[in-house]
Protein backbone atom coordinates (compact mmCIF):
# COMPACT_ATOMS: atom_id res chain seq x y z
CA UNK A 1 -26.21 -15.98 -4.48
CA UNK A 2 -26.01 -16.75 -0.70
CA UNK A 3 -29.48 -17.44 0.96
CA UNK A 4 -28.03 -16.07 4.07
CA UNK A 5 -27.96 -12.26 4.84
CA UNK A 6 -26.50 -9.45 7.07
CA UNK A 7 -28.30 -6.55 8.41
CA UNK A 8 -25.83 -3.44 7.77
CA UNK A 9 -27.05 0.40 7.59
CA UNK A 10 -30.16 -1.01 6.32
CA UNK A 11 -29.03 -3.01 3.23
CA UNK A 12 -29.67 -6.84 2.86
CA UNK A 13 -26.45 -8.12 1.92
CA UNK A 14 -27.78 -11.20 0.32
CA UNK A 15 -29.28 -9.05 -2.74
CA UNK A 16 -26.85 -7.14 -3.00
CA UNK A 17 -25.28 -7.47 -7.24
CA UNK A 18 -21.87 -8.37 -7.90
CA UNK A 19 -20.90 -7.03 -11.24
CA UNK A 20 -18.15 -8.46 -13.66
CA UNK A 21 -15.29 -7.34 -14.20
CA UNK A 22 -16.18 -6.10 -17.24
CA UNK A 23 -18.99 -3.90 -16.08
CA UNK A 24 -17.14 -2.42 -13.88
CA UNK A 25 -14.25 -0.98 -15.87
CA UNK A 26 -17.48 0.24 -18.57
CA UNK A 27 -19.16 2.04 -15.72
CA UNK A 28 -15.64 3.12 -14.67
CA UNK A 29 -15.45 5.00 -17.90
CA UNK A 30 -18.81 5.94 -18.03
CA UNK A 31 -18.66 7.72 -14.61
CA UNK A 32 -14.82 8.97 -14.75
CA UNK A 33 -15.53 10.56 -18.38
CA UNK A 34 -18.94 11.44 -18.51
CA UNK A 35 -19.31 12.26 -14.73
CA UNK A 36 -22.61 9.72 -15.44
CA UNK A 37 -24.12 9.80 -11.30
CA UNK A 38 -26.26 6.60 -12.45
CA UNK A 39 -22.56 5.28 -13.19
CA UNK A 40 -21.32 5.88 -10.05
CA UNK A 41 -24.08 4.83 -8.31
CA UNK A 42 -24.34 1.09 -9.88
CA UNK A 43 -20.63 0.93 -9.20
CA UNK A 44 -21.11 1.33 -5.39
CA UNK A 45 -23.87 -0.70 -5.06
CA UNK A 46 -22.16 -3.36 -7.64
CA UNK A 47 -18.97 -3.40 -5.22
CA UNK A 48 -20.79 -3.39 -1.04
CA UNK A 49 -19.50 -6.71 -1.34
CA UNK A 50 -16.27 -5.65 -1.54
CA UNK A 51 -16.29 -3.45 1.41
CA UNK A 52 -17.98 -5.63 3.84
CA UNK A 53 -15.13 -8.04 3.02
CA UNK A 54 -12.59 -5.30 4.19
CA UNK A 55 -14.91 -4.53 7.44
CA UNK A 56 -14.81 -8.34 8.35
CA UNK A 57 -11.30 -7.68 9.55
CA UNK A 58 -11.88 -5.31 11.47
CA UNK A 59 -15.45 -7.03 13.54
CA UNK A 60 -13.17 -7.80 16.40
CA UNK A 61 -12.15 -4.11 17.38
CA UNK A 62 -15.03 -1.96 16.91
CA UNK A 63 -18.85 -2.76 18.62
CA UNK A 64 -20.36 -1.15 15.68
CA UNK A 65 -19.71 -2.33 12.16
CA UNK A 66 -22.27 0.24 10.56
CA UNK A 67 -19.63 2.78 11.10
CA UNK A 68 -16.99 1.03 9.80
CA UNK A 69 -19.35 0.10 6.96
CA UNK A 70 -20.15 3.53 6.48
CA UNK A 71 -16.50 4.78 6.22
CA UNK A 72 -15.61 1.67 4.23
CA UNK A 73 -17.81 3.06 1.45
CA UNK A 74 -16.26 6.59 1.95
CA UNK A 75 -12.98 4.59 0.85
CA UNK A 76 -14.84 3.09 -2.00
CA UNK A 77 -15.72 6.13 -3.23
CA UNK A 78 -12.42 7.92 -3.11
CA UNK A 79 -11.21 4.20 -5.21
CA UNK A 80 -13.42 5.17 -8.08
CA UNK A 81 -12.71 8.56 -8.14
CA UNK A 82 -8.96 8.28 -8.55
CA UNK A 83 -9.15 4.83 -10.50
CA UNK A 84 -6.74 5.25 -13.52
CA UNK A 85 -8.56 3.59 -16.30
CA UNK A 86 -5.24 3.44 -18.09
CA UNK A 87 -3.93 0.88 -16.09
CA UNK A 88 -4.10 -2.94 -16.27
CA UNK A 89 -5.20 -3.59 -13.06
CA UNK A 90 -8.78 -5.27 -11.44
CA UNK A 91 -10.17 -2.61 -9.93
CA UNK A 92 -10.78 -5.05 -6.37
CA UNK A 93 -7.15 -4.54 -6.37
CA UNK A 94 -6.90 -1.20 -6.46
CA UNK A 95 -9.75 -0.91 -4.45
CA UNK A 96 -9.46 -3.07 -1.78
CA UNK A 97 -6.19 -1.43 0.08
CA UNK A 98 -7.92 1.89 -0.56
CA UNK A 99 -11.25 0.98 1.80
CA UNK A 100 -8.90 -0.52 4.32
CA UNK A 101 -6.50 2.80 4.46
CA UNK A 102 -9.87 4.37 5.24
CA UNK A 103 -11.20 2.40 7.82
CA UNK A 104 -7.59 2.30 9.50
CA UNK A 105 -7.37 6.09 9.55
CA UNK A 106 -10.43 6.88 10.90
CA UNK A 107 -9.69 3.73 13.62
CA UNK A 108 -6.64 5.65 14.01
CA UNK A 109 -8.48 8.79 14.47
CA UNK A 110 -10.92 7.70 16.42
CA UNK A 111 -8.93 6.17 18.95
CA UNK A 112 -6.97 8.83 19.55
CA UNK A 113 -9.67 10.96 20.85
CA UNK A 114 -9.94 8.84 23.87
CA UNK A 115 -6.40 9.42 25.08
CA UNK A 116 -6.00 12.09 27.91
CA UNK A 117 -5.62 15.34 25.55
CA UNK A 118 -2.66 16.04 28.43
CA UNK A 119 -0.96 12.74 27.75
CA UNK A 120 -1.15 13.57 23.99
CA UNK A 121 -0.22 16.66 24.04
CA UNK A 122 3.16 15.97 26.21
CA UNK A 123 3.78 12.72 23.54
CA UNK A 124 3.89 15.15 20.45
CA UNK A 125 5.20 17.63 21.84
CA UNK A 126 8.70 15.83 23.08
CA UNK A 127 8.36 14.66 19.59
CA UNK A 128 8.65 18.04 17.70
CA UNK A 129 11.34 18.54 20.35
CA UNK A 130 13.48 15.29 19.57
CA UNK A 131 12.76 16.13 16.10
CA UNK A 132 13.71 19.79 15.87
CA UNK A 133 17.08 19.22 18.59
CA UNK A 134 17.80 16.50 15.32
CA UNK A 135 17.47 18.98 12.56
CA UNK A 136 19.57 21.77 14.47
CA UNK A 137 22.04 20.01 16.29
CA UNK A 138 22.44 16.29 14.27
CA UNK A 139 22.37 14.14 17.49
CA UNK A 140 19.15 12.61 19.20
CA UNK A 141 17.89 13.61 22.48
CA UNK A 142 17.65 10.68 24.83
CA UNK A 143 14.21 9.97 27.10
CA UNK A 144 15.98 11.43 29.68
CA UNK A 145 17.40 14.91 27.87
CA UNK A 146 13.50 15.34 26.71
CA UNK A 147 11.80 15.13 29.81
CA UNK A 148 14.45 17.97 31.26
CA UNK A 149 13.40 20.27 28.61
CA UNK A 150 10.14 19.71 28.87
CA UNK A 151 10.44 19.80 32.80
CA UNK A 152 8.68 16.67 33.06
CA UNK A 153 9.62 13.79 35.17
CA UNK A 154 10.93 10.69 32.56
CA UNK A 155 8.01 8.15 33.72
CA UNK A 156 5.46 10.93 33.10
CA UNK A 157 6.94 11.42 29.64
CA UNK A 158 7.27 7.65 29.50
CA UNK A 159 3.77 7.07 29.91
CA UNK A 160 2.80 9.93 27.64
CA UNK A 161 4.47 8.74 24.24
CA UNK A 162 3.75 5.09 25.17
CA UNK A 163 -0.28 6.31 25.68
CA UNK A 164 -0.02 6.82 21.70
CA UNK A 165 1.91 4.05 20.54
CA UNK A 166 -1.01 1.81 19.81
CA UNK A 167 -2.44 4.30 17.71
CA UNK A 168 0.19 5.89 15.98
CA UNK A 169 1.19 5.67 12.51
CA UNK A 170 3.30 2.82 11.29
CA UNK A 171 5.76 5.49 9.53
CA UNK A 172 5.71 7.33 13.00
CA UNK A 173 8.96 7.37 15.32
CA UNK A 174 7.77 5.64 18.32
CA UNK A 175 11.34 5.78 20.26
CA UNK A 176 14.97 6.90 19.52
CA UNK A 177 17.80 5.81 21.68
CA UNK A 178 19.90 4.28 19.85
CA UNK A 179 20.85 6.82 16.76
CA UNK A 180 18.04 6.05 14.27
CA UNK A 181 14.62 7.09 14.21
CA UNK A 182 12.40 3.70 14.76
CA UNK A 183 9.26 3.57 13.24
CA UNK A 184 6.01 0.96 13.58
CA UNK A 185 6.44 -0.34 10.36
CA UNK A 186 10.13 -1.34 11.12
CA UNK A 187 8.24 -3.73 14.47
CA UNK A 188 5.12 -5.23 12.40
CA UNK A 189 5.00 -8.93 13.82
CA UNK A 190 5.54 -11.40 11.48
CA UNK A 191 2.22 -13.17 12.04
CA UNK A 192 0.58 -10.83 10.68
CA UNK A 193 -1.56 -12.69 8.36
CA UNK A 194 -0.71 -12.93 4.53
CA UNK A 195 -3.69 -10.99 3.23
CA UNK A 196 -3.08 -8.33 5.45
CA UNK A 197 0.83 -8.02 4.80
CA UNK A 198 -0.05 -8.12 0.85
CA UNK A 199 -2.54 -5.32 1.01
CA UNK A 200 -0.14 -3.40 2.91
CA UNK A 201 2.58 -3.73 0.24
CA UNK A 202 0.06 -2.23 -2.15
CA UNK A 203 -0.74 0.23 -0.82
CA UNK A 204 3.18 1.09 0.24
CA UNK A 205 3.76 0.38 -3.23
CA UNK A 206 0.79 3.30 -4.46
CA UNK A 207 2.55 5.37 -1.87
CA UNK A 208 6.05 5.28 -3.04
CA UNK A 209 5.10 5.76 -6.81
CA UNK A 210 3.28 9.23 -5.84
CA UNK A 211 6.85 10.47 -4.48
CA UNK A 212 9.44 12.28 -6.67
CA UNK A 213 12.98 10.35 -7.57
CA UNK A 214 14.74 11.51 -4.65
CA UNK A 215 12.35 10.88 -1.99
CA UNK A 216 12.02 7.69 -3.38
CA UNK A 217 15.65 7.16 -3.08
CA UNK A 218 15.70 8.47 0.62
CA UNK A 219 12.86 5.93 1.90
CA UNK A 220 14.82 3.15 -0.32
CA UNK A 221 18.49 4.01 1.17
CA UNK A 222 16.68 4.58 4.88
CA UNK A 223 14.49 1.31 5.16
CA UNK A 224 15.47 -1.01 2.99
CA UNK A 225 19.08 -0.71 2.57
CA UNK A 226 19.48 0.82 6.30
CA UNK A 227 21.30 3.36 5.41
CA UNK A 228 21.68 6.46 8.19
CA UNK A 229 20.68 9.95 7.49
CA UNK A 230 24.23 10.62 7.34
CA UNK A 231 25.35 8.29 4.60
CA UNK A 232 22.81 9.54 2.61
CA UNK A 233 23.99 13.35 2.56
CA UNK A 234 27.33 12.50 2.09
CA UNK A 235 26.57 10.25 -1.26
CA UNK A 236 24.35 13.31 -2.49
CA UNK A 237 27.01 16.08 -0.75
CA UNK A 238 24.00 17.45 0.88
CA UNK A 239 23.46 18.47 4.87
CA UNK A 240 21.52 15.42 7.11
CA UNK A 241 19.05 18.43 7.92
CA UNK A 242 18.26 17.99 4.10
CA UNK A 243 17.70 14.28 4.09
CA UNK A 244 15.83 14.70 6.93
CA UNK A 245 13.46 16.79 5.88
CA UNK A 246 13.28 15.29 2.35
CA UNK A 247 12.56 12.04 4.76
CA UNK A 248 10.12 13.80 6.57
CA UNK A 249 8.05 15.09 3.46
CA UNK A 250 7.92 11.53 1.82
CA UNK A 251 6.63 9.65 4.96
CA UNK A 252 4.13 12.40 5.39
CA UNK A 253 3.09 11.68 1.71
CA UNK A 254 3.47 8.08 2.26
CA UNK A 255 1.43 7.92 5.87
CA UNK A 256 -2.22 9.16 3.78
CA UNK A 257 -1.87 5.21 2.13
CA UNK A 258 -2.07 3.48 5.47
């Protein structure tokens, strides 16, 4: 064990146990069948490790890490909790993408607050208006047709949705000029690093199993065979306001993984 140790909500870090792999998944069954609270209390203690590895990433955008440390173990939690004992899976894996979707939501969150409420409230506002001009009338407002419905000027609705970007979503439309919706996800760079990029496949991968066959074959045809709203209702003889909502619903359910 290291000799070296971190300070964080009160807990030396260089005591802290690492269990086996093996004690884990017993205390996993323990806990998830017996509802054993000494269980569940060995198995957060046995993984702190494993969440101060997921707040290292994020030391270099918050000032304090006892927060984020705090939240991470929130995540940890919830990772137990829904851990399907029937599966053949390390539970760090399962884990892992888990503490970071927590600490990235309430980043997300958290952020958000300290936007003007007036800038954020214009941003999503011309967004349920883009959206709901889609559903009714199959064609995309531009910048310009939003801001004359809203009876804004276009650089003060500019500077609205662009005052959210940096927090929004990454299966959030961030603009729409062109035809398609265009979403965060679709503009991750590409050096992103590795470890980062896997545990976001994970957890999209969690997130598409949770939706039903045809949402599943919406977010398939949409983003990775770039297929438009419009081929997709004709191939199921169905109206684009259906696939889009069907879309809608799915990246809803797929948004509480990141």
């Amino acid at each position: 064990m290291s000799k070296y140790k971190v300070t964080i909500t009160g807990i030396d870090t260089s005591k802290l146990e690492v269990l086996k792999e093996e004690e884990i998944k017993a205390l996993l069954h323990d806990y998830l069948n017996n509802k054993n609270e000494s269980a569940l209390e060995k198995l957060v203690m046995g993984n702190l490790k494993l969440v101060l590895s997921s707040v290292k990433r994020f030391s270099n955008r918050v000032d304090n890490l006892d927060d984020i440390f705090q939240i991470g173990c929130i995540g940890l939690i919830k990772a137990i909790n829904n851990f399907n004992l029937s599966l053949n899976l390390r539970f760090s894996t399962y884990a892992v993408p888990m503490i970071v979707g927590e600490i990235k939501r309430y980043l997300r969150d958290n952020t958000q607050l300290r936007i003007s409420r007036q800038l954020k409230d214009l941003a999503y506002h011309a967004m349920k208006v883009k959206e709901e001009y889609l559903i009714k009338e199959q064609r995309e407002l531009t910048t310009e047709e939003i801001a004359e419905k809203l009876g804004v000027k276009v650089y003060q609705l500019v500077e609205a949705l662009e005052s959210i970007q940096s927090v929004t979503s990454i299966f959030e439309p961030i603009n729409n000029d062109s035809g398609d919706a265009i979403y965060v996800i679709d503009i991750i760079p590409d050096k992103a690093d590795a470890e980062e990029k896997i545990l976001n496949r994970l957890s999209l991968q969690r997130g598409l199993n949770s939706l039903s066959q045809m949402q599943r074959k919406v977010i398939s045809d949409r983003y990775f065979n770039g297929k438009t709203q419009f081929e997709i209702a004709s191939e199921f003889d169905i109206s684009q306001a259906q696939v889009s909502r069907i879309e809608k619903s799915a990246l809803k359910v797929l948004k509480e993984y990141f």
